[in-house]
Protein backbone atom coordinates (compact mmCIF):
# COMPACT_ATOMS: atom_id res chain seq x y z
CA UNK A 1 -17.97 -39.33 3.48
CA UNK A 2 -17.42 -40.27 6.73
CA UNK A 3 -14.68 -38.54 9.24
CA UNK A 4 -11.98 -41.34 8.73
CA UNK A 5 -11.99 -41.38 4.78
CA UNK A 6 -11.96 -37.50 5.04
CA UNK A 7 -8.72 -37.39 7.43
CA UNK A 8 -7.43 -40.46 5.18
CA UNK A 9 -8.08 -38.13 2.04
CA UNK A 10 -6.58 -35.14 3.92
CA UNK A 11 -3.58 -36.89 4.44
CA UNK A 12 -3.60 -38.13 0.97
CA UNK A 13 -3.08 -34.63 -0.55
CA UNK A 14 -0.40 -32.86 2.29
CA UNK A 15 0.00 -29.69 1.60
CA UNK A 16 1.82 -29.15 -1.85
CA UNK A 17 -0.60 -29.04 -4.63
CA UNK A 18 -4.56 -28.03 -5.65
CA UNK A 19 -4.91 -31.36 -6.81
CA UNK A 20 -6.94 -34.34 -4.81
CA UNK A 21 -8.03 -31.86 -2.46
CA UNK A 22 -9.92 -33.67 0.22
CA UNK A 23 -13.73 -32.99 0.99
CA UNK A 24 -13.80 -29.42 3.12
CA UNK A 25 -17.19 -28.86 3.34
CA UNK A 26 -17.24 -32.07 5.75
CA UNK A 27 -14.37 -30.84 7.51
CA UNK A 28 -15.05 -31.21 11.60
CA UNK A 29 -13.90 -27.24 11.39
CA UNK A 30 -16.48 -24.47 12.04
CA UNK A 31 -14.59 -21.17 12.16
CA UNK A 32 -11.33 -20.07 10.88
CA UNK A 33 -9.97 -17.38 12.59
CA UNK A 34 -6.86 -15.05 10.63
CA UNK A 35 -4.36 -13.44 13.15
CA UNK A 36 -2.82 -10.90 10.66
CA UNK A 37 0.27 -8.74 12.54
CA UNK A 38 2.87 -6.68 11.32
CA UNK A 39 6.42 -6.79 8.96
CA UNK A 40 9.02 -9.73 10.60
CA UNK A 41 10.37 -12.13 8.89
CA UNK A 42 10.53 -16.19 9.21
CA UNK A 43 14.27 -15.88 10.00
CA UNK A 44 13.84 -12.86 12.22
CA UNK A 45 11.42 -14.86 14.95
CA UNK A 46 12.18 -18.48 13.99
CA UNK A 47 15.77 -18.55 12.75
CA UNK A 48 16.52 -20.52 14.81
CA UNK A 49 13.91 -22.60 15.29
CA UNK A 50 14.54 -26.45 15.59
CA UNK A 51 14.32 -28.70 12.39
CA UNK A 52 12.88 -25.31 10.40
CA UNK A 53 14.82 -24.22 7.39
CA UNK A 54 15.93 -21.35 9.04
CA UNK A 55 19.74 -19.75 9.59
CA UNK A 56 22.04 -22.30 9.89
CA UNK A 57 20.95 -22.59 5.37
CA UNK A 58 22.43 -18.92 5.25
CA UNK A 59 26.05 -18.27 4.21
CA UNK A 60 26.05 -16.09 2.54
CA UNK A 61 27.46 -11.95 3.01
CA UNK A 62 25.91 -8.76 2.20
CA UNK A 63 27.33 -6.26 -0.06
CA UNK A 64 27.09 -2.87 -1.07
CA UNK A 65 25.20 -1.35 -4.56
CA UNK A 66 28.27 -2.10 -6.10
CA UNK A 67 28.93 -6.43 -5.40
CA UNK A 68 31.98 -5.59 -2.46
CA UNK A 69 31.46 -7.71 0.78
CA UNK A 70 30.83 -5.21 3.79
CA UNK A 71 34.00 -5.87 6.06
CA UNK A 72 31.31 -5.33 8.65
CA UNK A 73 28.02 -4.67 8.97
CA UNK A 74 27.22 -1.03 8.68
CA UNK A 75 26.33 0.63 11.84
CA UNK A 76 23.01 0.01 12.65
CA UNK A 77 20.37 3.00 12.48
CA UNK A 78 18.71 4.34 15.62
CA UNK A 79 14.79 5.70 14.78
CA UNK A 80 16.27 9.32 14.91
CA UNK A 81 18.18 8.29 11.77
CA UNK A 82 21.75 8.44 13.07
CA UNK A 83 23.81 5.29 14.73
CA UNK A 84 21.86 3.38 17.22
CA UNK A 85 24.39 3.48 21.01
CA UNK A 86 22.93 0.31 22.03
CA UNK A 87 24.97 -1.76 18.71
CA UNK A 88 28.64 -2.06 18.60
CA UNK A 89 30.07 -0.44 15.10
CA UNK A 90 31.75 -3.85 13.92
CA UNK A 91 28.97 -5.91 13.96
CA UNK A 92 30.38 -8.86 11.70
CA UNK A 93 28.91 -9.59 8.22
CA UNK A 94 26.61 -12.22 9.06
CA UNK A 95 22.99 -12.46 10.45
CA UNK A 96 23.16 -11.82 14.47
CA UNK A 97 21.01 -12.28 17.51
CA UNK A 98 19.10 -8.52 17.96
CA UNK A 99 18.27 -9.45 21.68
CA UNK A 100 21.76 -9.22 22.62
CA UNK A 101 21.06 -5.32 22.26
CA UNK A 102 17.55 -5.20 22.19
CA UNK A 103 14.88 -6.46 24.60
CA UNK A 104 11.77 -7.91 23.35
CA UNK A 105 9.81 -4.70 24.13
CA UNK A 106 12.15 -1.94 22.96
CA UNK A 107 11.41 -0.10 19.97
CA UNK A 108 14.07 -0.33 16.99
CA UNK A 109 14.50 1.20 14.01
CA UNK A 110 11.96 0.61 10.99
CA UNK A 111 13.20 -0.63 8.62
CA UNK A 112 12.41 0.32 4.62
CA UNK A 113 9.94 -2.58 2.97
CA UNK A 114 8.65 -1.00 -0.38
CA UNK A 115 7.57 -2.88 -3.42
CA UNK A 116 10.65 -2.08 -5.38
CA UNK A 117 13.63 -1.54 -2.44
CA UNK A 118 12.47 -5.27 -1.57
CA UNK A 119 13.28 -7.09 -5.16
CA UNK A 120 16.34 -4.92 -5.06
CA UNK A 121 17.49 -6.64 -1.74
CA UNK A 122 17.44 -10.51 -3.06
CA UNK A 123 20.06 -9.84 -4.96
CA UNK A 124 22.77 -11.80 -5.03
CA UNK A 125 26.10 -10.51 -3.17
CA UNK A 126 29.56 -11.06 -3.81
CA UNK A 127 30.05 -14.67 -3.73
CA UNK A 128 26.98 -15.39 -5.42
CA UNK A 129 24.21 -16.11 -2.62
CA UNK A 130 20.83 -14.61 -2.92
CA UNK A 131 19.70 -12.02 -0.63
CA UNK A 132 22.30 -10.28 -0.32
CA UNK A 133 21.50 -6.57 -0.27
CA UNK A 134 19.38 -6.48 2.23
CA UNK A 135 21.92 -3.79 4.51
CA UNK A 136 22.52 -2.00 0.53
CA UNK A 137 19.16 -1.46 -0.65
CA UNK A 138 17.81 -0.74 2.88
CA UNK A 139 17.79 2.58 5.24
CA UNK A 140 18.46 1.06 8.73
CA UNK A 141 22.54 -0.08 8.32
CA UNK A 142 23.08 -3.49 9.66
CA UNK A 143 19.53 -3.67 12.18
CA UNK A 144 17.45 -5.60 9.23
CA UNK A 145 20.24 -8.43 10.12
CA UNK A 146 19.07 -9.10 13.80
CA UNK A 147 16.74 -11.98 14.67
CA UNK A 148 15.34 -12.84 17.97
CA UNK A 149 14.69 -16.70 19.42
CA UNK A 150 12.57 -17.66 21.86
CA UNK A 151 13.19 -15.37 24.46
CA UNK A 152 11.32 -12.77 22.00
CA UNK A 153 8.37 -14.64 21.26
CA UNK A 154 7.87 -17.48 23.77
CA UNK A 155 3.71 -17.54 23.35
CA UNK A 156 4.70 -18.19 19.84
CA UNK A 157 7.49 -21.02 20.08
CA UNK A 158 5.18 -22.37 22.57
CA UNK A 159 2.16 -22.63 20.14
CA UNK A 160 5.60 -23.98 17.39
CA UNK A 161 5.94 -26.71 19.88
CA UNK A 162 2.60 -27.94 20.16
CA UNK A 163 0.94 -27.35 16.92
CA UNK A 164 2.23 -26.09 13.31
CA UNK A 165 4.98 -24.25 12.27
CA UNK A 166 4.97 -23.29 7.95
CA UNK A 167 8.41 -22.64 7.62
CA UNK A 168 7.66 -21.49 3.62
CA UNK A 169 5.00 -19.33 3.67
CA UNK A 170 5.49 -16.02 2.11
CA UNK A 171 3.55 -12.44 1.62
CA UNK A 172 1.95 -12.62 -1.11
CA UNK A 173 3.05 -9.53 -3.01
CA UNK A 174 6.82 -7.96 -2.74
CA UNK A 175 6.67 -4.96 -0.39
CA UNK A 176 4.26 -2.98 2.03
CA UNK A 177 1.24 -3.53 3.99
CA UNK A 178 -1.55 -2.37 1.72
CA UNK A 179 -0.97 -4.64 -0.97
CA UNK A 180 -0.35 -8.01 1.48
CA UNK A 181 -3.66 -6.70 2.97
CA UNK A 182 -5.74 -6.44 -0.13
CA UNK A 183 -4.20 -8.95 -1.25
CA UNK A 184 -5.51 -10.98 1.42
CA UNK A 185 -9.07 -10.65 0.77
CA UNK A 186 -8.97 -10.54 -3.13
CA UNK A 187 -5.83 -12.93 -4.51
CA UNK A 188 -5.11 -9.14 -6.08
CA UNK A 189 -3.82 -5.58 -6.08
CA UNK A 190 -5.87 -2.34 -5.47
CA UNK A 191 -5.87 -0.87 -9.02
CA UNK A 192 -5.71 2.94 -9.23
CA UNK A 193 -5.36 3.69 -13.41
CA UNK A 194 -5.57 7.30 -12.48
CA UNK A 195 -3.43 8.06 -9.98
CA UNK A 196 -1.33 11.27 -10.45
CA UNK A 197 2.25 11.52 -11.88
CA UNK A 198 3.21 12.25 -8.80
CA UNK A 199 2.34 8.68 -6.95
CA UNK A 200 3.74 6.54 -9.81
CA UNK A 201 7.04 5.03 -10.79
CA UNK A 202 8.39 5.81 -14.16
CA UNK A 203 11.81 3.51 -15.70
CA UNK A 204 10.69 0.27 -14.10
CA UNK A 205 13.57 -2.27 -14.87
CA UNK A 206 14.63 -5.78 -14.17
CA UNK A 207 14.54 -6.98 -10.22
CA UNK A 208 13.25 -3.75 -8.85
CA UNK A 209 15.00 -0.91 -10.37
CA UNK A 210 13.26 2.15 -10.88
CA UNK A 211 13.87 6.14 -12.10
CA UNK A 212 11.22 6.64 -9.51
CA UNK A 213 9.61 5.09 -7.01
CA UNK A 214 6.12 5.63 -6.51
CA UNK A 215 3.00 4.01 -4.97
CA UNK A 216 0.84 3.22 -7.77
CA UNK A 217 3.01 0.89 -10.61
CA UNK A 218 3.19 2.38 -14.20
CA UNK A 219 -0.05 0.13 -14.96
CA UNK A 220 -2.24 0.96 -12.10
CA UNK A 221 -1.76 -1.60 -9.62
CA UNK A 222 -1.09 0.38 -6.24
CA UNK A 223 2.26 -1.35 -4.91
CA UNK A 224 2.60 0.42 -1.56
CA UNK A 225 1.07 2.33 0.55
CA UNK A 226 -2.05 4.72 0.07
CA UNK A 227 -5.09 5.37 2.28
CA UNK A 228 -8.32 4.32 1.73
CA UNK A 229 -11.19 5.85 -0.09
CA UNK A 230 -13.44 6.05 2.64
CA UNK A 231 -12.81 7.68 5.94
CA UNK A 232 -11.05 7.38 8.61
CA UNK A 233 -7.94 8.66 7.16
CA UNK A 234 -4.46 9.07 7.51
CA UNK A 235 -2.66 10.65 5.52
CA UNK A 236 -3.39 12.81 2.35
CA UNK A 237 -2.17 10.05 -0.07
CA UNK A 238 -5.36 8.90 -1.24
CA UNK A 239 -6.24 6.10 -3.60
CA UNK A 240 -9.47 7.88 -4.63
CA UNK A 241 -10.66 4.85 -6.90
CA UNK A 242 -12.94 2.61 -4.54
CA UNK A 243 -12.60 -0.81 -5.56
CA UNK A 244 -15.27 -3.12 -7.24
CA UNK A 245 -13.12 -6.78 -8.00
CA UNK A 246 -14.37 -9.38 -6.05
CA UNK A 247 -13.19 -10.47 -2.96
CA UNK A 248 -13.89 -13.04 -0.80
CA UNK A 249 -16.47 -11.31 1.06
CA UNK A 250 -18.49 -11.56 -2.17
CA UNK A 251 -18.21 -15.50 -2.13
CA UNK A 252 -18.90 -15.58 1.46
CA UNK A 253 -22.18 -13.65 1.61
CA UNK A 254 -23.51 -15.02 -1.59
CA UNK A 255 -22.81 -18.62 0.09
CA UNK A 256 -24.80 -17.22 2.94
CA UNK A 257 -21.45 -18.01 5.37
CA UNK A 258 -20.96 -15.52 8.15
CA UNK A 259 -18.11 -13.57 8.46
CA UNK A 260 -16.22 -10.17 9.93
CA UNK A 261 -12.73 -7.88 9.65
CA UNK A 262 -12.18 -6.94 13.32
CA UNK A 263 -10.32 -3.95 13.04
CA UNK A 264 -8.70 -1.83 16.46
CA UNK A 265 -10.23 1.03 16.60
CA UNK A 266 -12.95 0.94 14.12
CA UNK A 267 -15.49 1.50 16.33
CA UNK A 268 -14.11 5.25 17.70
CA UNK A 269 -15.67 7.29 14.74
CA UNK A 270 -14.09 10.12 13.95
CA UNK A 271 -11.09 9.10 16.66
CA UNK A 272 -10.52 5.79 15.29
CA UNK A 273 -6.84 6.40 14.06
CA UNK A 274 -6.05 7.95 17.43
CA UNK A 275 -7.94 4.62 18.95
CA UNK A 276 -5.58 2.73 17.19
CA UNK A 277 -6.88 1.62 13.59
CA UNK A 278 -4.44 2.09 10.94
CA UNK A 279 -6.58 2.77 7.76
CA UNK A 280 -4.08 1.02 5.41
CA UNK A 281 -4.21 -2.28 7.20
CA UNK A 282 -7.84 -1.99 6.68
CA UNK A 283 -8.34 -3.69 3.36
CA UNK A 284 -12.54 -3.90 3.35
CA UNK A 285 -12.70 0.14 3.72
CA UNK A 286 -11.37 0.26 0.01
CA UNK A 287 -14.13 -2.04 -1.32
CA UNK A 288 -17.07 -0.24 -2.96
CA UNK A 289 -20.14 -2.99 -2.06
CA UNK A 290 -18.53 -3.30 1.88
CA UNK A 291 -18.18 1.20 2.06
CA UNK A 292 -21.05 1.83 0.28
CA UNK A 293 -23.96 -0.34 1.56
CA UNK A 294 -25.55 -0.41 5.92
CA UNK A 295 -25.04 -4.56 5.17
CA UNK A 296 -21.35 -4.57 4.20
CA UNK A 297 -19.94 -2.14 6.77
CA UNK A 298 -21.66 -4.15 8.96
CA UNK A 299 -18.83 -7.03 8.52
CA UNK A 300 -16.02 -4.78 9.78
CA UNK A 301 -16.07 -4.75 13.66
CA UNK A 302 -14.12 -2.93 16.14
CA UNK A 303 -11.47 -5.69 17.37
CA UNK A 304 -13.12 -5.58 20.86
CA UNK A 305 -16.51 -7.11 19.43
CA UNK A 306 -14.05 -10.54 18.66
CA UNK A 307 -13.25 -11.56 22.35
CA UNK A 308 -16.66 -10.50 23.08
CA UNK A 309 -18.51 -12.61 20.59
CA UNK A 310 -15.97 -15.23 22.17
CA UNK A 311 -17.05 -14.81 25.44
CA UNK A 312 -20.72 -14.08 24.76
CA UNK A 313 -21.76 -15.98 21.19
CA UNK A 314 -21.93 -14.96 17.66
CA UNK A 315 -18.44 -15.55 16.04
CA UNK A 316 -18.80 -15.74 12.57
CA UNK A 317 -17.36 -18.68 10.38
CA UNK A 318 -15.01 -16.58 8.76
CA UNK A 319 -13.07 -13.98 10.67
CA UNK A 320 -9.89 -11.74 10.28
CA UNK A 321 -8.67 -9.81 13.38
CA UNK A 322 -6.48 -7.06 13.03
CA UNK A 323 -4.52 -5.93 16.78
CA UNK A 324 -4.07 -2.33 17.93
CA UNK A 325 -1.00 -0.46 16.50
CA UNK A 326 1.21 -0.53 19.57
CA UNK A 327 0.16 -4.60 19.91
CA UNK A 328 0.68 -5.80 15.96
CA UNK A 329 4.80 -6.20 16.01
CA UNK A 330 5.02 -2.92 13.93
CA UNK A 331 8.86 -1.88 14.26
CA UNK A 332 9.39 1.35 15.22
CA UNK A 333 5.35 1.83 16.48
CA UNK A 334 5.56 -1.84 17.94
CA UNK A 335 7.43 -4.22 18.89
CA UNK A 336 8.04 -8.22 18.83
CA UNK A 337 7.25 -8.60 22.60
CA UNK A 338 4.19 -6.46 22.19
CA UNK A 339 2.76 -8.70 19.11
CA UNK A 340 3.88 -11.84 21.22
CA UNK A 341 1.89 -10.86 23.79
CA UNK A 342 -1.25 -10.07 21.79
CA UNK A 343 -0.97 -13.15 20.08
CA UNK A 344 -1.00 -15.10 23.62
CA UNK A 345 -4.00 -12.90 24.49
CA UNK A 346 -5.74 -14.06 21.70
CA UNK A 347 -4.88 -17.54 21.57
CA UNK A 348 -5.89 -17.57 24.58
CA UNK A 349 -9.42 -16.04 24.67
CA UNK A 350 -10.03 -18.92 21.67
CA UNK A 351 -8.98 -21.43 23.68
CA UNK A 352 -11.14 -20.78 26.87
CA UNK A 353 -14.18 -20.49 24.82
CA UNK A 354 -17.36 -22.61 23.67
CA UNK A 355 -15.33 -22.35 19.92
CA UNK A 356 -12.21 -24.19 20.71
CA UNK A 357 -13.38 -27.72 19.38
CA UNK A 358 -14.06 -26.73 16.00
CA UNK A 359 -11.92 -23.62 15.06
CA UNK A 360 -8.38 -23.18 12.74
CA UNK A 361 -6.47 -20.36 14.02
CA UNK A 362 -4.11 -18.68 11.02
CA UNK A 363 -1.32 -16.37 12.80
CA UNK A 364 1.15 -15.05 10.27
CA UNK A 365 2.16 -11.51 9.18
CA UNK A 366 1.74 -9.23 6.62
CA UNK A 367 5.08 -8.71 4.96
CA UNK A 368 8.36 -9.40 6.25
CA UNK A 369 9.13 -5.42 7.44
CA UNK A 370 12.33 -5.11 5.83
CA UNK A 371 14.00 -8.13 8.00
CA UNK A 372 16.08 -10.21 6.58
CA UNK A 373 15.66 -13.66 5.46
CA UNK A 374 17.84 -16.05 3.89
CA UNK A 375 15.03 -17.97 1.42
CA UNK A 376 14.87 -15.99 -1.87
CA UNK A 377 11.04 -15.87 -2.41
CA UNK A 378 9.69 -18.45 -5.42
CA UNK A 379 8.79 -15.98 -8.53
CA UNK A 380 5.10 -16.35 -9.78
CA UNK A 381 4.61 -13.18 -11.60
CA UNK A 382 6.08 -9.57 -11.67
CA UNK A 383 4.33 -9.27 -8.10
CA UNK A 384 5.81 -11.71 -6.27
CA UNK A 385 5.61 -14.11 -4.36
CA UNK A 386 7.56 -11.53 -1.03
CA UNK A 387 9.54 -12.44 1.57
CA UNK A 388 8.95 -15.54 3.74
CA UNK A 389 7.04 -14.63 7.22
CA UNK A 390 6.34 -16.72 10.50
CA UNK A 391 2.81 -18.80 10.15
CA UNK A 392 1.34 -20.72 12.93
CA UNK A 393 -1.82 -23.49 12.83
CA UNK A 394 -3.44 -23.73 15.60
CA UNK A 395 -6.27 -26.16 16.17
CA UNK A 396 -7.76 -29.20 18.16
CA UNK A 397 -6.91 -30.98 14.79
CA UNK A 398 -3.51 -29.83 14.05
CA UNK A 399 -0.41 -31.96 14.22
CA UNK A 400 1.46 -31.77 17.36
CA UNK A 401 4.94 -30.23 16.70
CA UNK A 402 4.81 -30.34 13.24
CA UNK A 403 7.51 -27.64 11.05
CA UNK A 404 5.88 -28.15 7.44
CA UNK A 405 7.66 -27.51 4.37
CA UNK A 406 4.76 -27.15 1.69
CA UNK A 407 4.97 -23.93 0.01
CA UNK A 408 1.99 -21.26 0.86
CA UNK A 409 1.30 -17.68 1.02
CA UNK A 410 -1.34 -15.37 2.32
CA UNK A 411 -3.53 -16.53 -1.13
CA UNK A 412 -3.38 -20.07 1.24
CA UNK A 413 -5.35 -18.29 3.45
CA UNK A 414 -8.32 -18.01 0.88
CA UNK A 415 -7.75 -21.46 -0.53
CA UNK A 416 -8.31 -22.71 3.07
CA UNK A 417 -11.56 -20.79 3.21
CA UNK A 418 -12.38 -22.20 -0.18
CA UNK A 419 -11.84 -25.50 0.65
CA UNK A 420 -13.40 -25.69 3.86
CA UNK A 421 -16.46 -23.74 2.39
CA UNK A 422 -16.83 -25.30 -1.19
CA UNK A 423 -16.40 -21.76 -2.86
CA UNK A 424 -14.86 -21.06 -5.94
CA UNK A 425 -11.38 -18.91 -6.35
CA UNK A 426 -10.97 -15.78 -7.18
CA UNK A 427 -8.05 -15.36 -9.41
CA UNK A 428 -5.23 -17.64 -10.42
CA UNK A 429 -3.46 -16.76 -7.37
CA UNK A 430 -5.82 -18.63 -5.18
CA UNK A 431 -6.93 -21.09 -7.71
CA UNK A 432 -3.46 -22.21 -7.58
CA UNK A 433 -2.29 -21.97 -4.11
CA UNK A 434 -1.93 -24.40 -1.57
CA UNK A 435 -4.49 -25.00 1.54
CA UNK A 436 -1.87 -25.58 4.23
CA UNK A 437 -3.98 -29.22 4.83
CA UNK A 438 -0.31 -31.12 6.04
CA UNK A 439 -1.08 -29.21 9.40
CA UNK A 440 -4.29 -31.07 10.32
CA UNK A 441 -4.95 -34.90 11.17
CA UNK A 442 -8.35 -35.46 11.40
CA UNK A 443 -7.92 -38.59 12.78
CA UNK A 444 -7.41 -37.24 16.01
CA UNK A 445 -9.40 -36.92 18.71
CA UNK A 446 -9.54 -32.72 19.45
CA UNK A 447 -6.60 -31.76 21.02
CA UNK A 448 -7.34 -29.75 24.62
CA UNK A 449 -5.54 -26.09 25.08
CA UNK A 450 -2.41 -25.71 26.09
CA UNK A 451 -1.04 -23.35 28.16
CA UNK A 452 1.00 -20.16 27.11
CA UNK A 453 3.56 -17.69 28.65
């Protein structure tokens, strides 16, 4: 095939189905490389954005448990639990712009983004519009209704206004980071069938309600937070169960295709939590064949060994990198400025190096933090699909100043893997997702970098 009845083919099949998928393995793309940062929201950072489906679609009001409209917005919650000074206490009921009390690099409040609490918040509120307990169902008052624009993030609406912008991509699985991780690599959950009565939910009911929360689901399937099997650790909520389903490390390596997790802090031993990893955003130390074996934990990298092999030689086809805690948008640990500003860093370091002609960059987020957003996810099965979160493509053959509509979520990120790779899915998440192809024209001549903020 040659490179014009591959881009004509690519152009052919968008971005919205499996179907007619162009030819990936010919693809004029070497190396994709996954940003993956930390819990904000699509409307949160892009809101505003121009021609994105952002907040000017929202009209909706939030409500309390019991369907009344909020007169105002609750006061917002400070991260010593009580009212936050910097907020005045009549906030109206509406979404409103954060930065008008909150600089880019000031920490907030972090808000509550569990498996159940976040089905709980789509519902509808008193006149009928979805997403509306967001305030009810969360634990921060009215903060999870700020959003930021551009003066937040401008490395990001930079990289908006010169490449892609997915304005419908969403985490894959309602909730927390550990499951949009794993979920990442596997098109799965973490399954934990023995976990202790006193990490599970018992009364699960319709759209998220629950006797008891927990972090392991009545069947197993670990729907929030627990640290890995394999040390470093955390915190003493363990899921003791390594895991053994396939992931797509196991398609990779028996394809012979390189690849690497670049994790902060991985390589300070004993000190890596204190150097910055955070174990549950770590999805590989979970996985039996990656722990277990000198050749698997060979694939997960201290972050530091990514801008090196940039600078230096030896990036891998396939690689995920993971930012420090205080640089990955975290609230509360983090902030947006912070993850801006990594993002840039990266960007970049990509840019400036031998790579640059043949990469796809992937920057999106885990989960959406316990923002709010105004697009009530599409439902796929009892998991999800979660909120909708920022996504950026960034390559010499993306579109210039493109805002796509197709519908993706982090399963996409496999599918484009797939595709470009000529490997076969996982499970019928990824078999039926979308590769987010309407960002590319591979007509093009390579685009040259661009500068950033």
């Amino acid at each position: 095939m040659t490179l014009l009845a591959f881009a004509l083919a690519a152009c052919a099949a968008g971005g919205a189905g499996v179907a007619e998928r162009p030819e990936g393995t010919r693809a004029p793309i070497d190396h994709i490389i996954v940003l993956f940062l930390e819990n904000r929201t699509f409307d949160h950072l892009f809101g505003t954005y121009p021609g994105a489906d952002g907040l000017e679609g929202y009209s909706g009001r939030q409500t309390d448990r019991s369907g009344v409209a909020y007169a105002a917005l609750p006061p917002p919650v400070g991260r010593d639990g009580k009212p936050d000074a910097r907020f005045p206490p009549d906030l109206p009921n509406a979404p409103f712009p954060l930065q008008k009390y909150v600089a880019p690099f000031d920490l907030t409040n972090n808000p509550i983004h569990r498996f159940y609490h976040m089905q709980r918040q789509y519902g509808a509120g008193a006149d009928g519009v979805p997403m509306g307990k967001w305030v009810a169902e969360g634990t921060s008052g009215g903060t999870s209704m700020g959003y930021f624009d551009r003066y937040a993030s401008p490395a990001q609406w930079r990289l908006a206004d010169e490449f892609v912008l997915l304005d419908h991509w969403f985490q894959g699985i309602h909730g927390g980071s550990f499951a949009n991780h794993f979920y990442l690599i596997s098109g799965s959950l973490a399954q934990y069938p023995e976990a202790p009565a006193k990490e599970r939910a018992v009364g699960v009911g319709q759209d998220g309600r629950v006797e008891k929360d927990g972090e392991v689901d009545p069947e197993g399937w670990v729907v929030n937070n627990l640290d890995p099997p394999y040390p470093p650790q955390r915190v003493e909520q363990i899921l003791r169960t390594p895991q053994t389903a396939p992931t797509i490390a196991d398609r990779l390596d028996a394809a012979g295709i390189s690849w690497a997790w670049y994790a902060t802090g991985w390589g300070g031993g004993a000190d890596a939590v204190k150097r910055g990893l955070v174990p549950h955003h770590n999805p590989f130390q979970y996985v039996k064949r990656i722990m277990e074996t000198p050749e698997g934990r060979a694939h997960v990298r201290d972050a530091s060994e990514f801008t090196r092999a940039l600078r230096e030689g030896g990036l891998p086809a396939v690689a995920f990198v993971k930012p420090h805690a205080k640089d990955n948008a975290h609230a509360s640990s983090s902030t947006v400025g912070a993850g801006d500003r990594w993002i840039a860093e990266m960007v970049r370091a990509v840019m400036t190096s031998r790579y640059w002609p043949r990469v796809a960059i992937v920057i999106t987020y885990d989960e959406g933090g316990g923002w709010f957003d105004h697009v009530r996810p599409p439902v796929v099965d009892r998991f999800g699909l979660g909120t909708r979160v920022p996504t950026l493509i960034v390559s010499p053959y993306a579109k210039r100043g493109l805002v796509g509509h197709g519908e993706y979520d982090h399963a996409s990120v496999l599918k484009l893997i797939e595709w470009r790779f000529g490997l076969e899915p996982l499970t019928d998440r990824d078999r039926r997702a979308a590769a987010p192809l309407e960002a590319f024209d591979f007509t093009q001549a390579p685009r040259a970098p661009v500068g950033l903020p």
